[in-house]
N, C-alpha and C. Protein backbone atom coordinates (compact mmCIF):
# COMPACT_ATOMS: atom_id res chain seq x y z
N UNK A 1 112.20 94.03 111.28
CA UNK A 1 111.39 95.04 111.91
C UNK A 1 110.42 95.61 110.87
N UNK A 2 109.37 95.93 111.14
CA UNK A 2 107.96 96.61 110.64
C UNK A 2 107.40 97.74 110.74
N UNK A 3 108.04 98.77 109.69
CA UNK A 3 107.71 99.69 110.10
C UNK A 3 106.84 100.55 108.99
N UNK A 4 105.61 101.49 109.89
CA UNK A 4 104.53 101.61 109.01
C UNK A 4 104.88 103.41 109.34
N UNK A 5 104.59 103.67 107.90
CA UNK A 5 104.94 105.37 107.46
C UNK A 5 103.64 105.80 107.06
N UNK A 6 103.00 106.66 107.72
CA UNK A 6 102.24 107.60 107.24
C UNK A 6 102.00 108.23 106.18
N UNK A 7 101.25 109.00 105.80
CA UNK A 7 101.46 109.38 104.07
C UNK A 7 101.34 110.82 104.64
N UNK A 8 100.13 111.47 104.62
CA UNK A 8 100.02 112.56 104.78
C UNK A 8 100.13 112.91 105.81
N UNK A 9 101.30 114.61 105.78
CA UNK A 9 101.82 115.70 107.32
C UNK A 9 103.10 114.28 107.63
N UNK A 10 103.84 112.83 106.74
CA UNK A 10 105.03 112.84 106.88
C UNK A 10 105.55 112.23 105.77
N UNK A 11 104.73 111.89 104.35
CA UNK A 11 105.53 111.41 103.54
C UNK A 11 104.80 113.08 102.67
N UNK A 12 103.28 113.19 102.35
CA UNK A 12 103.30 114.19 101.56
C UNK A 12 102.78 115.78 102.13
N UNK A 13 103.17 116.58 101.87
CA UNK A 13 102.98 117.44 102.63
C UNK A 13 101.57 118.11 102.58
N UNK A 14 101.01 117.76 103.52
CA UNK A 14 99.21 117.87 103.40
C UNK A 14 99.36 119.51 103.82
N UNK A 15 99.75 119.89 104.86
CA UNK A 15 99.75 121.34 105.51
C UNK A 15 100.16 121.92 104.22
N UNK A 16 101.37 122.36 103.77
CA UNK A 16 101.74 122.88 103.01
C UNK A 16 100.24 123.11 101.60
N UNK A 17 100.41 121.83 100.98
CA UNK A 17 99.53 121.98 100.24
C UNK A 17 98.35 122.66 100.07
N UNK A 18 97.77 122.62 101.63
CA UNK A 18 96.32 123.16 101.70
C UNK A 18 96.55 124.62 102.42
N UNK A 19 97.68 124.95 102.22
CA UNK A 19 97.96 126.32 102.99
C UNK A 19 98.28 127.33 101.42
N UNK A 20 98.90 126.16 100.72
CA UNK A 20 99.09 127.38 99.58
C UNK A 20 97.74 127.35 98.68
N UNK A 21 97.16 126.60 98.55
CA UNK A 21 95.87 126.13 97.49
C UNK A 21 94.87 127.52 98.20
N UNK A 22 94.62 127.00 99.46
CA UNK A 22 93.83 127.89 100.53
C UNK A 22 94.47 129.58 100.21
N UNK A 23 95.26 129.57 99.96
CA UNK A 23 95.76 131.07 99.85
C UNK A 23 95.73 131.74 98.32
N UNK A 24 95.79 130.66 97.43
CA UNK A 24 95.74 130.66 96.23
C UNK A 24 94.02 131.66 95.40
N UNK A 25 93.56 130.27 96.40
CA UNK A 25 92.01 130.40 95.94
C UNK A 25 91.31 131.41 96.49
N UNK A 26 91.50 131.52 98.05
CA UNK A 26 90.62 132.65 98.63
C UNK A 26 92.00 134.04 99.75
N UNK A 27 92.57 134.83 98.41
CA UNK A 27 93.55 135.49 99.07
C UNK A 27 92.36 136.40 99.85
N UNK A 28 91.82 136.86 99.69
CA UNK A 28 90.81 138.11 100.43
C UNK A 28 90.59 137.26 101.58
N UNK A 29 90.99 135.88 102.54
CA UNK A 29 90.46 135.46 103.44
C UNK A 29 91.64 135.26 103.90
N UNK A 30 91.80 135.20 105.69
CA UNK A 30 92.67 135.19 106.85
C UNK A 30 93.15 133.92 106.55
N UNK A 31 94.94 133.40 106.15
CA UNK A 31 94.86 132.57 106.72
C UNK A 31 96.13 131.93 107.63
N UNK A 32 95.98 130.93 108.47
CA UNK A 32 96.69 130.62 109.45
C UNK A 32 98.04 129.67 109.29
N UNK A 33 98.83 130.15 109.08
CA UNK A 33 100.32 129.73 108.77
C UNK A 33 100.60 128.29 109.44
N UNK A 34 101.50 128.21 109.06
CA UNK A 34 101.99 126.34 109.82
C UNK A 34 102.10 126.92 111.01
N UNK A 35 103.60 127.75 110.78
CA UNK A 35 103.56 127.39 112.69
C UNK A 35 102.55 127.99 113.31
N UNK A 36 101.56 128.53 113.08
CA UNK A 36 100.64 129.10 113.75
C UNK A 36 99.58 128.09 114.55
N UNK A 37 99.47 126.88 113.74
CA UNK A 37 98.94 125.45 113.79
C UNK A 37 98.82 124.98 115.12
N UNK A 38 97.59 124.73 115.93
CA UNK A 38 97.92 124.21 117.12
C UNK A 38 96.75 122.85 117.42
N UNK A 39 95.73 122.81 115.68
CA UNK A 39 95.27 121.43 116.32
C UNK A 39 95.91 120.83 114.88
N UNK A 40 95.06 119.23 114.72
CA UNK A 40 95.52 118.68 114.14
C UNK A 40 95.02 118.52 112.84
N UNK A 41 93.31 118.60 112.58
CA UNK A 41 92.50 119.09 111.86
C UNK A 41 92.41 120.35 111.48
N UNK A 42 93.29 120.93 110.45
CA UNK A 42 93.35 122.59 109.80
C UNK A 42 91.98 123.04 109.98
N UNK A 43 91.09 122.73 109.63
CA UNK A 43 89.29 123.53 108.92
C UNK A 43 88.82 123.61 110.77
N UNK A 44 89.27 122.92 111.79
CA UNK A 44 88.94 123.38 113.03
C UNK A 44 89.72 124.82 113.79
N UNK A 45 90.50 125.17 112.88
CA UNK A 45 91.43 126.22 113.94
C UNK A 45 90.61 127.60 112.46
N UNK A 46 90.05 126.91 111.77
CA UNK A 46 89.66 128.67 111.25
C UNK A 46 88.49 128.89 111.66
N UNK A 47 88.16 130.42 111.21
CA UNK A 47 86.79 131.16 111.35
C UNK A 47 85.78 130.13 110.54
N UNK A 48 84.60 129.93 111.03
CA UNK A 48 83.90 128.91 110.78
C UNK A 48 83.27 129.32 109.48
N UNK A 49 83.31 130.71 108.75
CA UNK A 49 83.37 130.87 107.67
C UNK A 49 84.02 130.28 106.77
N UNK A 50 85.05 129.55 107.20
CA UNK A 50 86.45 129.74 106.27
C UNK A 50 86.53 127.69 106.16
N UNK A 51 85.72 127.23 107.12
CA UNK A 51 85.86 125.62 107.17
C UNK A 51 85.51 124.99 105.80
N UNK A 52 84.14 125.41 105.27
CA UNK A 52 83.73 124.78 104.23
C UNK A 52 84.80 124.43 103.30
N UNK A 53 85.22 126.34 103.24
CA UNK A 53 86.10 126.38 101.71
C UNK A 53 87.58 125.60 102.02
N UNK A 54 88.04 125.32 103.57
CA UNK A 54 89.07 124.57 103.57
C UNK A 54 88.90 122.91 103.30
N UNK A 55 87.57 122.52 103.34
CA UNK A 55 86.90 120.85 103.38
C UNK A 55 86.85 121.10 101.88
N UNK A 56 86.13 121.78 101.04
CA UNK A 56 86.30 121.75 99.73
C UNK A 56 87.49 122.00 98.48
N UNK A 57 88.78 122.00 99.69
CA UNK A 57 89.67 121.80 98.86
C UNK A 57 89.99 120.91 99.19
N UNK A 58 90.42 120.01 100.04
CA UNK A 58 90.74 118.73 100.54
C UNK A 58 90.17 117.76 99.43
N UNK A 59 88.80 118.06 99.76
CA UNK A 59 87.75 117.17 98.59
C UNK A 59 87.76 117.27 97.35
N UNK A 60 88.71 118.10 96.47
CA UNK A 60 88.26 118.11 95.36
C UNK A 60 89.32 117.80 94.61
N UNK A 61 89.08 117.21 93.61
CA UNK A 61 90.17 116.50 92.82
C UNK A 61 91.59 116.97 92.71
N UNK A 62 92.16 116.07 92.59
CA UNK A 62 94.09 116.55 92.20
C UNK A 62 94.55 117.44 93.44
N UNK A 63 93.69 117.03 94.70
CA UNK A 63 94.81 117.69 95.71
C UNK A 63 95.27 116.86 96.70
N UNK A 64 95.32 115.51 96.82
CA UNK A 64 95.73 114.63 97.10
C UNK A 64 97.13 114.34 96.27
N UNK A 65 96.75 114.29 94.71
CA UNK A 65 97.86 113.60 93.87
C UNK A 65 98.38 114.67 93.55
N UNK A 66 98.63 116.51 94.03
CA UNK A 66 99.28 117.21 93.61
C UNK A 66 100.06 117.46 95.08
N UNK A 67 100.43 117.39 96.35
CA UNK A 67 101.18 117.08 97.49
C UNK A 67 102.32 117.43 97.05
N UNK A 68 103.13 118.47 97.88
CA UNK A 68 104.69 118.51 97.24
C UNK A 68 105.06 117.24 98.44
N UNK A 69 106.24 116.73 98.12
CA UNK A 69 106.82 115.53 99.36
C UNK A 69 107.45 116.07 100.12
N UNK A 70 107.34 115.88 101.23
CA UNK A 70 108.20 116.57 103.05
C UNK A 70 109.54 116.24 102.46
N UNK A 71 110.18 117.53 103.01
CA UNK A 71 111.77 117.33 102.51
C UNK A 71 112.68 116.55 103.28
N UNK A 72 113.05 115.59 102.51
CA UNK A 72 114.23 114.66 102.93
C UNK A 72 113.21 113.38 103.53
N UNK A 73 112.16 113.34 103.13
CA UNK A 73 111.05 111.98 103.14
C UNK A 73 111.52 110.80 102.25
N UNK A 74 111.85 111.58 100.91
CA UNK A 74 111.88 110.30 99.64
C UNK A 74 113.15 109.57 100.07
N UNK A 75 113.92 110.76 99.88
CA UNK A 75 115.08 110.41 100.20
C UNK A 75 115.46 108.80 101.73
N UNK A 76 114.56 109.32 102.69
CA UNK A 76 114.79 108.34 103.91
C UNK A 76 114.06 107.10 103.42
N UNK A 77 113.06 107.36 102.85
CA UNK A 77 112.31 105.69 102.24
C UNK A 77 113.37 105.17 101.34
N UNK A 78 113.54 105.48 100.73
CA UNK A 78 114.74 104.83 99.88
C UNK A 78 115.41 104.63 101.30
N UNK A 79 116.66 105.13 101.26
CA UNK A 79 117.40 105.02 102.73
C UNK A 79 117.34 103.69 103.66
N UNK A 80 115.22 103.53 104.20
CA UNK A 80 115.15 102.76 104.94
C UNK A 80 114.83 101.29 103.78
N UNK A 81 114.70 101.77 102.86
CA UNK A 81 114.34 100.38 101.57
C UNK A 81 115.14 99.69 101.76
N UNK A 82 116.52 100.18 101.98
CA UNK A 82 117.61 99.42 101.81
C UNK A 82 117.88 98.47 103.31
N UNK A 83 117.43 99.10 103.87
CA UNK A 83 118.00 98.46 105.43
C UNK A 83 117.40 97.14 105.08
N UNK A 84 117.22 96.36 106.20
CA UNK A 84 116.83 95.03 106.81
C UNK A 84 115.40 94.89 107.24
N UNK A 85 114.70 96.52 107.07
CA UNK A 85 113.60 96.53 107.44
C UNK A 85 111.90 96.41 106.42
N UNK A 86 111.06 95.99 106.83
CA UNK A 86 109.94 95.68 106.22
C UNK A 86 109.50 97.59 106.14
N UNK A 87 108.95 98.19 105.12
CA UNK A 87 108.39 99.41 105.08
C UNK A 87 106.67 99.35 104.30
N UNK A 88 106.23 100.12 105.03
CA UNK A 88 104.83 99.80 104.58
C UNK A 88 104.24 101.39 104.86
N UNK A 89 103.36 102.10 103.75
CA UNK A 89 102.82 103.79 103.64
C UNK A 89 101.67 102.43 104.18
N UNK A 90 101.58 103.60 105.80
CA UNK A 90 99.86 103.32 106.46
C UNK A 90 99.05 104.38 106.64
N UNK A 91 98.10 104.20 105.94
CA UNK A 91 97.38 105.65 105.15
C UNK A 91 95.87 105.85 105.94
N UNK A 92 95.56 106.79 106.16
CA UNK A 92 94.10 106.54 106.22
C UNK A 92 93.21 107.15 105.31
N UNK A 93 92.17 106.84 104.88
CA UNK A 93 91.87 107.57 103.57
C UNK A 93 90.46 108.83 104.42
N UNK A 94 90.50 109.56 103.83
CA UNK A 94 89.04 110.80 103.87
C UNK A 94 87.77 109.83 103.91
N UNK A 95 86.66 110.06 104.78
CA UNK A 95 85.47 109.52 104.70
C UNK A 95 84.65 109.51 103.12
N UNK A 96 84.83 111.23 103.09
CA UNK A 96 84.44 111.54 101.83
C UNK A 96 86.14 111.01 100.51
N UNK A 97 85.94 109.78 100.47
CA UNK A 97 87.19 109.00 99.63
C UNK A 97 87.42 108.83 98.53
N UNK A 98 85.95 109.00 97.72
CA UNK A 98 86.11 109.30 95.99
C UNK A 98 87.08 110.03 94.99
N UNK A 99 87.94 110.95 95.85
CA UNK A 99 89.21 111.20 94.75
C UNK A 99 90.45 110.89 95.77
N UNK A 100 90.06 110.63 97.09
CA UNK A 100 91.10 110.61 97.85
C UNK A 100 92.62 109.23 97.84
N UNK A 101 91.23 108.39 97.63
CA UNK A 101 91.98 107.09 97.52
C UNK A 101 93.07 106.86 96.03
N UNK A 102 92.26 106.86 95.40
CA UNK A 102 92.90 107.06 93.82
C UNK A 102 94.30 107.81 94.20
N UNK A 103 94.18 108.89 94.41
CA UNK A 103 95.15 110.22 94.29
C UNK A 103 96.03 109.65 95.08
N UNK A 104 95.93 109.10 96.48
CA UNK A 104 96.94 108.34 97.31
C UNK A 104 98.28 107.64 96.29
N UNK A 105 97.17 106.27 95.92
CA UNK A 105 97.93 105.30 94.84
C UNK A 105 99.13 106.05 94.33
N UNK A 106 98.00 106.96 93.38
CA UNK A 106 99.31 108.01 92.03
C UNK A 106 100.22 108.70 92.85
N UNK A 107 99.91 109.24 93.51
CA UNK A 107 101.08 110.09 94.29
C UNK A 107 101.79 109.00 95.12
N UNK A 108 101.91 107.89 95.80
CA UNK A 108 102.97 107.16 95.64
C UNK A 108 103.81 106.58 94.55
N UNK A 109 103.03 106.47 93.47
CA UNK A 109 103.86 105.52 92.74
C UNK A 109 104.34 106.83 91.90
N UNK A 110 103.91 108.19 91.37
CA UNK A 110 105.14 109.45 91.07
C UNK A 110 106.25 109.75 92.01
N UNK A 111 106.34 109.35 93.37
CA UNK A 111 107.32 109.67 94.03
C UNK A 111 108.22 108.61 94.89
N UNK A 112 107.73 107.72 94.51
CA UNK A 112 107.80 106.59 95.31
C UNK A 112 108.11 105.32 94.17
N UNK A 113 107.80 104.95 93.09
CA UNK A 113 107.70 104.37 92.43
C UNK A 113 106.72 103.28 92.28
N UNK A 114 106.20 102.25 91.20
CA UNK A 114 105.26 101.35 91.48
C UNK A 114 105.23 100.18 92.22
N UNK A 115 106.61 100.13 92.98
CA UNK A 115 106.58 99.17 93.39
C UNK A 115 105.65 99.29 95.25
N UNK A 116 106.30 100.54 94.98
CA UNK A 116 106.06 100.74 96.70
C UNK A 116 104.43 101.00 96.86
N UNK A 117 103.27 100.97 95.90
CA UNK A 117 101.91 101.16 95.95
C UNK A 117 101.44 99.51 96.25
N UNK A 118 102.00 98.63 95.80
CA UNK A 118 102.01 97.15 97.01
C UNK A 118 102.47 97.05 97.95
N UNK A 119 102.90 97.98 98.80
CA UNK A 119 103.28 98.52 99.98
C UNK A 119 102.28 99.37 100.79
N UNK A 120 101.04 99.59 100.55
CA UNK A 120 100.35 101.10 101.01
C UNK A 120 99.17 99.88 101.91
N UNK A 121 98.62 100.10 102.18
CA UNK A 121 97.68 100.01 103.74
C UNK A 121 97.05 101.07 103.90
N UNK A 122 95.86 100.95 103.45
CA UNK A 122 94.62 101.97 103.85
C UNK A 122 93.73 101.63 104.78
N UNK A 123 93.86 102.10 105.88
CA UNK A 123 92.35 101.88 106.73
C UNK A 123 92.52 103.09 107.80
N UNK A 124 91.24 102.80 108.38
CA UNK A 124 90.71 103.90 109.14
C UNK A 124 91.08 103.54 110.55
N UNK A 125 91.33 102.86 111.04
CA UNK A 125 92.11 102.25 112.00
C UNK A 125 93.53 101.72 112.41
N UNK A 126 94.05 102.20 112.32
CA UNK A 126 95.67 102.07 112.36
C UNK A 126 95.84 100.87 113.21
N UNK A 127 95.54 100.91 114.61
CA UNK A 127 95.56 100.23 115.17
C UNK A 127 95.59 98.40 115.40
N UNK A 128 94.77 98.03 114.05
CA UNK A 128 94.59 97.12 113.62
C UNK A 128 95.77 96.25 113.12
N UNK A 129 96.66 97.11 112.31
CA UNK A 129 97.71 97.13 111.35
C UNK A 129 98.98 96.63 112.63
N UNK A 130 99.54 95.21 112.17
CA UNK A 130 100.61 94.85 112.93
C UNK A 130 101.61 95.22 112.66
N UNK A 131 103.02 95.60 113.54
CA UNK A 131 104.22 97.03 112.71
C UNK A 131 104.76 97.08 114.30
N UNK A 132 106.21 97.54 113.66
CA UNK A 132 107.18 97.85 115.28
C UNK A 132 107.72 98.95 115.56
N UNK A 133 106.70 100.06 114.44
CA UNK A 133 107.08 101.20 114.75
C UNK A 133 105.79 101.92 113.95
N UNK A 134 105.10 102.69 113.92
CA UNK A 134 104.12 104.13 113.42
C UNK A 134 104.64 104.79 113.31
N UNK A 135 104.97 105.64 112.18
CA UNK A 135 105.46 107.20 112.43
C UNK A 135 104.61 107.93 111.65
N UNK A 136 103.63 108.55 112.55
CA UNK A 136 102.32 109.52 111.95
C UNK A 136 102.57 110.52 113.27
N UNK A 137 102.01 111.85 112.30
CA UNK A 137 102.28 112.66 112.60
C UNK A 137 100.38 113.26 113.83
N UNK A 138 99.55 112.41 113.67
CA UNK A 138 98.59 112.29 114.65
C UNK A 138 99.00 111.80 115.79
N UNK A 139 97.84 112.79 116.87
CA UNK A 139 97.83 112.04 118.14
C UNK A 139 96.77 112.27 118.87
N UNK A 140 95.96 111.58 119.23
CA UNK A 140 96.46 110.93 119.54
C UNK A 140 95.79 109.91 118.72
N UNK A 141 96.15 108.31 118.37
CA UNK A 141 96.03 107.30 117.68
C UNK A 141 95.36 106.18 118.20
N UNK A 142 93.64 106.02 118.10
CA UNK A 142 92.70 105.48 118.64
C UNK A 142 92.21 104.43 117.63
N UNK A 143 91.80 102.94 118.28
CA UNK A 143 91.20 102.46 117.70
C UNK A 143 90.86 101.09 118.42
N UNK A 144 90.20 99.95 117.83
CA UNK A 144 89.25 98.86 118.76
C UNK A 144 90.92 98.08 119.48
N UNK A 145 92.15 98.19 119.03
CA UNK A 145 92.94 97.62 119.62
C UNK A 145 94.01 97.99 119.98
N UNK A 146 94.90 97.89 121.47
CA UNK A 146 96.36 98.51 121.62
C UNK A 146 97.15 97.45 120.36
N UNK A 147 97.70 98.73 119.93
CA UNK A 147 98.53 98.82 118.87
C UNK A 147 99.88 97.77 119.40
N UNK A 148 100.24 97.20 118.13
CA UNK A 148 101.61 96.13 118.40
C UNK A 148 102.89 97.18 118.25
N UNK A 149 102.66 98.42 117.83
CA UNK A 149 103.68 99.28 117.16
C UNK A 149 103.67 100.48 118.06
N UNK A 150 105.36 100.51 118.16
CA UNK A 150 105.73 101.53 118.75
C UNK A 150 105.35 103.55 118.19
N UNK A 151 104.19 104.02 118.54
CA UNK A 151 104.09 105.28 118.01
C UNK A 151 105.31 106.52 117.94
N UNK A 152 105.84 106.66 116.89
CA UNK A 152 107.01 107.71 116.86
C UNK A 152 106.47 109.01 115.94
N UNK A 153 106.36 110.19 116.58
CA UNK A 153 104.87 110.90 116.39
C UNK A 153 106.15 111.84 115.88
N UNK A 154 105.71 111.64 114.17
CA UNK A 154 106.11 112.71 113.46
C UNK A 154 106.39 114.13 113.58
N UNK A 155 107.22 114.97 113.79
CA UNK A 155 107.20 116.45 114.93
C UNK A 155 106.47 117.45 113.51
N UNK A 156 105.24 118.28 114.09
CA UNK A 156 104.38 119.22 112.72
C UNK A 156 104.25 120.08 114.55
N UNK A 157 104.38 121.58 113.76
CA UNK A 157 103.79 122.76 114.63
C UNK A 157 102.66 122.42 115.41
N UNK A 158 101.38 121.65 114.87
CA UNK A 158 100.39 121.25 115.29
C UNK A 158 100.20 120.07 116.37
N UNK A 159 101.55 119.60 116.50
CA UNK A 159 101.72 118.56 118.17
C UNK A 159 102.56 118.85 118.81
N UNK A 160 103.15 120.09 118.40
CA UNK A 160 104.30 120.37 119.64
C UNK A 160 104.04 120.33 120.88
N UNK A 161 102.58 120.16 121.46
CA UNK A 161 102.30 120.39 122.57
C UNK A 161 102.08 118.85 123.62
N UNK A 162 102.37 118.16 122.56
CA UNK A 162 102.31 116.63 122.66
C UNK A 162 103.24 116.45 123.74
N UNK A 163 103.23 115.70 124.59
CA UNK A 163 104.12 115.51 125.67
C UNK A 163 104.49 113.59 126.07
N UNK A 164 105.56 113.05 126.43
CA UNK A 164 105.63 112.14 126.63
C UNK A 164 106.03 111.09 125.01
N UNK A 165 106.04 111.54 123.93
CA UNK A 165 106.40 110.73 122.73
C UNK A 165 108.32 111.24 122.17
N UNK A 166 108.33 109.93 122.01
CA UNK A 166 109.28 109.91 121.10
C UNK A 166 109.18 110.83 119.64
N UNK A 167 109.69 111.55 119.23
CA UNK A 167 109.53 112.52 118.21
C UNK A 167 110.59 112.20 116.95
N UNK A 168 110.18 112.30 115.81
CA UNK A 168 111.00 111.79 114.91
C UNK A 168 110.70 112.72 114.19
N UNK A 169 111.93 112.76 112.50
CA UNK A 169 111.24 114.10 111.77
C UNK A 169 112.94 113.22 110.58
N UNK A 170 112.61 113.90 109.56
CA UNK A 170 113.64 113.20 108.24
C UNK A 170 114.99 113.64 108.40
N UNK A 171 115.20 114.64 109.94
CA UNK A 171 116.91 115.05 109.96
C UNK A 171 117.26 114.22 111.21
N UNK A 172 116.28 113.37 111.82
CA UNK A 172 116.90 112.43 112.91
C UNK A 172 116.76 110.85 112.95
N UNK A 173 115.82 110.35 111.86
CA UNK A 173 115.55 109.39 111.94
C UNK A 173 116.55 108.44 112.10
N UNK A 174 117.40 108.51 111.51
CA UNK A 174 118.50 107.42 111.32
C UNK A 174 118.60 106.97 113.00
N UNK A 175 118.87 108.37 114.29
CA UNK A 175 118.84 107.83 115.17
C UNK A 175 117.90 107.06 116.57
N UNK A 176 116.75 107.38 115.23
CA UNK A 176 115.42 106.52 116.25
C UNK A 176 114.92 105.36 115.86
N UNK A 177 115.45 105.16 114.48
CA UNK A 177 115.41 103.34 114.38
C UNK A 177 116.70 102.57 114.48
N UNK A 178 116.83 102.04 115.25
CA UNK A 178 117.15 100.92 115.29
C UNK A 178 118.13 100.11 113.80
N UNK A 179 119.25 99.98 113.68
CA UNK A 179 119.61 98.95 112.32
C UNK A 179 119.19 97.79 112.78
């Protein structure tokens, strides 16, 4: 079995990151907590004041490769390393990709080790990517082809409203794949 893991919002914690950086940098500005989260794109749910400075942290160096890891993530990749199963980080990278991509790499292979960065799959189309399971925490998941892979939509405050998916998260997985 083939199964393709997401990087960011389910292997590294993108929300988190850009919630504390964002709070770090501009405390004098409002900002909107996880669970408060109701789309999927953070810089769309703030005051349109507040978008730039959330796109310019995204974009700017070492905040990709500084990601704390979703708890009990490392732990399940290892976990699923061991099974019988094929594992593959299916990533999509930022348009604007000049520190994004890089930072991907490093921050797998610090938490992940080097082996698993010959494991990573970058594209902008998921869809493309053959796999018997997705677990990204987007939805919905568009592209030029129906997908060969079963979507198991990572559970974040920001899709609770998602209806009709299988929901997975690092304290249940064991019972949504399959040995």
């Amino acid at each position: 079995m083939i199964i393709l893991l997401d990087m960011d919002g389910v292997l590294a914690d993108f929300e988190m990151g850009l919630l504390q950086t964002f709070k770090s940098k501009h405390p004098e500005k409002p900002c909107i907590e996880l669970q408060d989260r109701t789309q999927f794109y953070a810089h769309l749910q703030y005051p349109p004041d507040s978008r730039q400075l959330i796109q310019d942290i995204v974009y700017a160096p070492g905040f990709f490769r500084n990601l704390p890891p979703i708890p009990g993530a490392m732990e399940a990749c290892r976990a699923l390393a061991q099974s019988r199963h094929e594992l593959f980080i299916c990533t999509s990278p930022l348009s604007k990709y000049e520190h994004c991509v890089l930072e991907k790499y490093q921050w797998v292979e610090e938490h992940l080790g080097m082996a698993w960065t010959r494991r990573m799959i970058l594209t902008k189309d998921k869809t493309l990517v053959h796999g018997d399971f997705l677990i990204d925490d987007k939805f919905p998941i568009k592209g030029v082809r129906t997908p060969t892979w079963e979507h198991l939509l990572y559970s974040q405050p920001y899709n609770r409203s998602v209806q009709g998916k299988r929901r997975i998260n690092w304290q249940n997985w064991r019972s949504m794949i399959p040995d």
